[in-house]
Protein backbone atom coordinates (compact mmCIF):
# COMPACT_ATOMS: atom_id res chain seq x y z
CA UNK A 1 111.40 30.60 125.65
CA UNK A 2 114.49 31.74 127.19
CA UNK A 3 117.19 29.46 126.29
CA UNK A 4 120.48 32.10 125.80
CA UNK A 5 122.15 34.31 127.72
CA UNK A 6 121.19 37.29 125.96
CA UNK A 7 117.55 36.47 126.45
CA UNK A 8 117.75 35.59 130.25
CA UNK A 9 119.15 39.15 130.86
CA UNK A 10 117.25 41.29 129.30
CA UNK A 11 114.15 39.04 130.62
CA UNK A 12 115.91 40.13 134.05
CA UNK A 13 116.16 43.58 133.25
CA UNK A 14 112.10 43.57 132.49
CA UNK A 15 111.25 41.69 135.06
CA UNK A 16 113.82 43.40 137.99
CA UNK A 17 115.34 39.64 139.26
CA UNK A 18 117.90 37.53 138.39
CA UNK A 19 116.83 35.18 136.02
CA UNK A 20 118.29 31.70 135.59
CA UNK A 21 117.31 29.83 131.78
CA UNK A 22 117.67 26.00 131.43
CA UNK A 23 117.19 23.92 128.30
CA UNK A 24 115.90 21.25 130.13
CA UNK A 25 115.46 20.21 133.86
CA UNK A 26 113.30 17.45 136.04
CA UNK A 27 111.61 20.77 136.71
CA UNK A 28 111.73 24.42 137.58
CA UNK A 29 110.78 23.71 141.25
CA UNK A 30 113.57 21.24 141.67
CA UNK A 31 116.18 23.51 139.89
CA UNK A 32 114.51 26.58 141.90
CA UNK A 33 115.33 24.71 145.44
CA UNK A 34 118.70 23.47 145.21
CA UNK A 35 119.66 27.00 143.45
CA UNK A 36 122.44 28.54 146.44
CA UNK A 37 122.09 32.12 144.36
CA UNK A 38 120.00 35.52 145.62
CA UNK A 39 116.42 35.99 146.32
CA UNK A 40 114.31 36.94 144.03
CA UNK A 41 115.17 34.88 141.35
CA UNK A 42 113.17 32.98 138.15
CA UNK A 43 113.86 29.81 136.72
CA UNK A 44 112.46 29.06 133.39
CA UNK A 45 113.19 26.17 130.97
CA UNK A 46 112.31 24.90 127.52
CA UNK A 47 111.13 21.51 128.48
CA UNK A 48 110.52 19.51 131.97
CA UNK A 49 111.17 16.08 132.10
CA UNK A 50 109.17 15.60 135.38
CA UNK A 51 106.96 18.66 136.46
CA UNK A 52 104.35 18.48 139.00
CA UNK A 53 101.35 20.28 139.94
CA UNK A 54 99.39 20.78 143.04
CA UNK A 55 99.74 17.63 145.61
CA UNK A 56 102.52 16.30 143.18
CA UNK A 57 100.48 15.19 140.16
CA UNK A 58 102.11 14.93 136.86
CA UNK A 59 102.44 17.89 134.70
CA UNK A 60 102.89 17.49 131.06
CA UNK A 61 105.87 19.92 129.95
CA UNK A 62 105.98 19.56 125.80
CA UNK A 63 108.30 22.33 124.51
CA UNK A 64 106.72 25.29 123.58
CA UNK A 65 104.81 26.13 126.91
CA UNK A 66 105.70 28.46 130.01
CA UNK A 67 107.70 26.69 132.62
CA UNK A 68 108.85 28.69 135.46
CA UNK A 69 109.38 29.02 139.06
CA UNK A 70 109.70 32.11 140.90
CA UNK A 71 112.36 32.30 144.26
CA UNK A 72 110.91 34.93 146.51
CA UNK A 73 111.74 35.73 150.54
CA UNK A 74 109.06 34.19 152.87
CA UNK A 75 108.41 36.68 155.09
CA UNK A 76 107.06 36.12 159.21
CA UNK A 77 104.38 34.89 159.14
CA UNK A 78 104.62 34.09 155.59
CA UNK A 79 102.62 33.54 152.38
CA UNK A 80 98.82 33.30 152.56
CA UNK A 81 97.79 30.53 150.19
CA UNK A 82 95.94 33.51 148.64
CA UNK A 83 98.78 33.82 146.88
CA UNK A 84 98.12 31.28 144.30
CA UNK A 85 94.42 32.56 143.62
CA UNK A 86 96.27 36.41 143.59
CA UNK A 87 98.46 35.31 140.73
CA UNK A 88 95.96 33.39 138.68
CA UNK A 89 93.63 36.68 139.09
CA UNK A 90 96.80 38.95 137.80
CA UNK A 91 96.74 36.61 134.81
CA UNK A 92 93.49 36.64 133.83
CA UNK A 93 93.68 40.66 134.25
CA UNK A 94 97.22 40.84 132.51
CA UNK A 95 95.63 39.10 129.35
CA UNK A 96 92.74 41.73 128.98
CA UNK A 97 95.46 44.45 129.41
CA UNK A 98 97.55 43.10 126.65
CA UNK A 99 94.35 42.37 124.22
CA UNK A 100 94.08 38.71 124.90
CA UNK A 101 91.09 36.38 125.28
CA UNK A 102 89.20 36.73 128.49
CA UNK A 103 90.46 34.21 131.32
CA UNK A 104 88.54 33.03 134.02
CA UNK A 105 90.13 31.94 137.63
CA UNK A 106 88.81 28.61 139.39
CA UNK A 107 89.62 27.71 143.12
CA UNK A 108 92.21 27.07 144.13
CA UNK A 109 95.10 27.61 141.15
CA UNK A 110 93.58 27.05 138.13
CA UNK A 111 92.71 29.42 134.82
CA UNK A 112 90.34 28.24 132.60
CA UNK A 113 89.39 29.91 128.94
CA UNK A 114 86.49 28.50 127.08
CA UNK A 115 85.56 26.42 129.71
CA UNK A 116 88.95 24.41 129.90
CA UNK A 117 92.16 24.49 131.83
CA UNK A 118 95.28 26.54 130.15
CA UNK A 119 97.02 27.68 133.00
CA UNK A 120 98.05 26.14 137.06
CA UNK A 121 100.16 27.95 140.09
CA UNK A 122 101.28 25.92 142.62
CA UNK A 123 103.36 26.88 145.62
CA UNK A 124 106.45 25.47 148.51
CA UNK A 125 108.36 26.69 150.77
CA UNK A 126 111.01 25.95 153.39
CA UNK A 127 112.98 27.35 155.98
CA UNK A 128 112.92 30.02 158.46
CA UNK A 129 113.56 33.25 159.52
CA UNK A 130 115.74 35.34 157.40
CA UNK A 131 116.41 32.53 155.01
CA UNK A 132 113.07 31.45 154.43
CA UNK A 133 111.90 31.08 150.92
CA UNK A 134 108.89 30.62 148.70
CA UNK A 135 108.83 28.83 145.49
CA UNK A 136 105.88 29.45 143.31
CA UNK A 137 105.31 27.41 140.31
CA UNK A 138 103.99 28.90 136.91
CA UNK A 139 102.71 26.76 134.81
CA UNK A 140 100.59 28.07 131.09
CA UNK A 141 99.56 25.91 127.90
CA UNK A 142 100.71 28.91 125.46
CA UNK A 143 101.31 26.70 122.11
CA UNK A 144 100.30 22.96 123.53
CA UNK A 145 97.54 21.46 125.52
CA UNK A 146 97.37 17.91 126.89
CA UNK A 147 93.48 16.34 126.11
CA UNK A 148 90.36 18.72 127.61
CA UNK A 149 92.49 21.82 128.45
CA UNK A 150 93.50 24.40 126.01
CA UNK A 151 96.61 26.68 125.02
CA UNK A 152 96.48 30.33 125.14
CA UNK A 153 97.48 30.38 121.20
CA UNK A 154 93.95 28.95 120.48
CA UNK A 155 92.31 32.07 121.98
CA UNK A 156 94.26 34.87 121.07
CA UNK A 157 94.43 36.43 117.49
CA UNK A 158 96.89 38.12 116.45
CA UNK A 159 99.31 36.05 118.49
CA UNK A 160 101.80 37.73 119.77
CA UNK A 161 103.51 34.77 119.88
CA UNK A 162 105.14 32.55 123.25
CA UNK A 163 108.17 34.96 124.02
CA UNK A 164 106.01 37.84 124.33
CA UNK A 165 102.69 35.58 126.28
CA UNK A 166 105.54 34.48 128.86
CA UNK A 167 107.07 37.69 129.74
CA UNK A 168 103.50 39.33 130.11
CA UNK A 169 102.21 36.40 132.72
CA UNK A 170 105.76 36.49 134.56
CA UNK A 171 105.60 39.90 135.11
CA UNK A 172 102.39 40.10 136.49
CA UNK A 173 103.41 37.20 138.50
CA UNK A 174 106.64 39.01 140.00
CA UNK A 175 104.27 41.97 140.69
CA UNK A 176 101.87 40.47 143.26
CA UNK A 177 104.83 38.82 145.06
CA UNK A 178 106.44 42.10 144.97
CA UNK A 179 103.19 43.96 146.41
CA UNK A 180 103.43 41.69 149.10
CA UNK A 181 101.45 39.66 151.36
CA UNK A 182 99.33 42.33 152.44
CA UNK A 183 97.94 43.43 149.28
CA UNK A 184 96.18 39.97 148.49
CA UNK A 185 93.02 40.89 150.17
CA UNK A 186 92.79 43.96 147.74
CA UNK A 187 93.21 41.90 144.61
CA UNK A 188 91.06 39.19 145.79
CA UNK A 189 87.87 41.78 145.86
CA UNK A 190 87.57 41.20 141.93
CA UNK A 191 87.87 37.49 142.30
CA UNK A 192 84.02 37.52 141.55
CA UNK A 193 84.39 39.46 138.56
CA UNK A 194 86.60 36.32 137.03
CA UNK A 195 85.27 33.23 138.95
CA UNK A 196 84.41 30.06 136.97
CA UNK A 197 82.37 29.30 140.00
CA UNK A 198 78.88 30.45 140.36
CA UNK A 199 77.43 31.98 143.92
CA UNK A 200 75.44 29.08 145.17
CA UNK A 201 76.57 26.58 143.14
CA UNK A 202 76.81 23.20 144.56
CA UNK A 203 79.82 22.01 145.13
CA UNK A 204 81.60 18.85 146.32
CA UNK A 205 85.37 19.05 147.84
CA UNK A 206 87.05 15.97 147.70
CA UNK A 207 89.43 15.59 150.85
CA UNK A 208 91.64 13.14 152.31
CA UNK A 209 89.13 12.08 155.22
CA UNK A 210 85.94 12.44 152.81
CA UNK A 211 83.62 14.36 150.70
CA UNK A 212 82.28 17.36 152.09
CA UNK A 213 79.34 19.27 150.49
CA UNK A 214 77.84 22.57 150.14
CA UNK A 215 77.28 25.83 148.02
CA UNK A 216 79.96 27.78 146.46
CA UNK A 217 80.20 31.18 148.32
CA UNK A 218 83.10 32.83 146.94
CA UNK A 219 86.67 33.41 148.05
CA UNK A 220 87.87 34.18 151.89
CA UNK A 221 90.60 37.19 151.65
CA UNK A 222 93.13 34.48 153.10
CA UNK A 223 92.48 32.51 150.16
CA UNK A 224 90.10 29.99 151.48
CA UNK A 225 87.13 28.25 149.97
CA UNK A 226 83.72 29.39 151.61
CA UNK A 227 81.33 26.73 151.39
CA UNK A 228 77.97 27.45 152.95
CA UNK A 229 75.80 24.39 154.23
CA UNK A 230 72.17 24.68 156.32
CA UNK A 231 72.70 27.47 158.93
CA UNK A 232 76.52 27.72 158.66
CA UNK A 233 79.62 28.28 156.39
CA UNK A 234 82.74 26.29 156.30
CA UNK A 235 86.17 27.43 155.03
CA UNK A 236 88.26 25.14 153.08
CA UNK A 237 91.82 25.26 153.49
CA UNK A 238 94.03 24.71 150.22
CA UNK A 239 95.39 21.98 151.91
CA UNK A 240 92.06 19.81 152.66
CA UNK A 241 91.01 19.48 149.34
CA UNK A 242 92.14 17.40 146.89
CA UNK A 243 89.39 18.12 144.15
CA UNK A 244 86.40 20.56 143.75
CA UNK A 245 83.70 19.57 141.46
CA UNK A 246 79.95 20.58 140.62
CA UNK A 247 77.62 18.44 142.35
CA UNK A 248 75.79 16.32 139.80
């Protein structure tokens, strides 16, 4: 999307951080990391020849598609996971805005349109004190979509074509990080009005130590899964699971 000089700066001057382009990289996380420059910062490339998603699966990264990862200060305590559902939530809301298609969010960093995938957030972060940091992931089919998601493009006529979809999602990325940590809880309350999920719904969450099982109860303000079962209500940390899926 961004692969000059000319483009990277005036991307920086909409967005209000430095902004670093690449042609290619293993991916914007790893060029994100070992980046030595300022706080807040965006790296964006053309092509990944290794991206990642959540719990290190393989992301496809064919030309054409949003690749980016914001730099941002991690403040004490630091990020909520709600941070990944916050940005997926700005999406869906920035697409309406802009006359898109209408975008649903699904626990715990996905976007879905028509029932399929187009869109994933993912999130590290290292250090401490003063110099820790916060990487967030962005990652959007806008032209191409591996088998059973979908790109953005299908959905949304006229197109306004990838430079434009980018700089719309990035920007309403930079803006929850810049609202910081403490306005999550806010933008969570219209989770419901975008959830893929149904109340009540049952669900099964895949973990590491085992299945566990329940009904689908919405979204904690910390960013948690609630998952009621007989006479009590779990919440399921980002971390524990390792797949949600309808219980058949």
């Amino acid at each position: 999307m961004t692969g000059s000089g000319t483009d990277a700066g005036r991307l920086a001057a909409r967005l209000g951080v430095r902004v670093v382009a690449h042609e290619a990289v293993t991916s914007t996380m790893d060029a994100a990391r070992v980046d030595p420059g300022p706080v807040p910062a965006v790296h964006i490339t053309r092509r990944q020849t290794a991206g990642r998603g959540r719990r290190g699966r393989g992301w496809e990264s064919p030309p054409g598609n949003l690749y980016a990862t914001v730099a941002w200060p991690d403040p004490d305590p630091g990020w909520p996971p709600a941070v990944l559902a916050a940005i997926q939530l700005a999406w869906a809301e920035a697409l309406d805005e802009a006359g898109g298609p209408a975008a649903q969010v699904k626990w715990p960093n996905d976007g879905w349109i028509a029932g399929r995938k187009w869109s994933g957030v993912v999130a590290e972060r290292s250090g401490a004190g003063g110099e820790a940091r916060l990487w967030v992931g962005l990652g959007a089919n806008l032209l191409v979509a591996p088998e059973g998601a979908t790109a953005l493009a299908e959905h949304w006529r006229p197109w306004p074509g990838a430079s434009a979809a980018s700089e719309i999602l990035l920007e309403a990325a930079i803006a929850v990080l810049a609202d910081g940590p403490g306005a999550l809880a806010a933008r969570l309350d219209r989770w419901p009005a975008r959830d893929a999920l149904e109340p009540g719904e049952p669900l099964v969450v895949e973990r590491p130590d085992g299945p566990v099982e329940g009904r689908y109860a919405g979204v904690a303000d910390d960013g948690r899964l609630r998952l009621s079962g007989p006479g009590e209500e779990r919440l399921v940390a980002l971390a524990e699971a390792v797949r949600v899926r309808p219980r058949r």
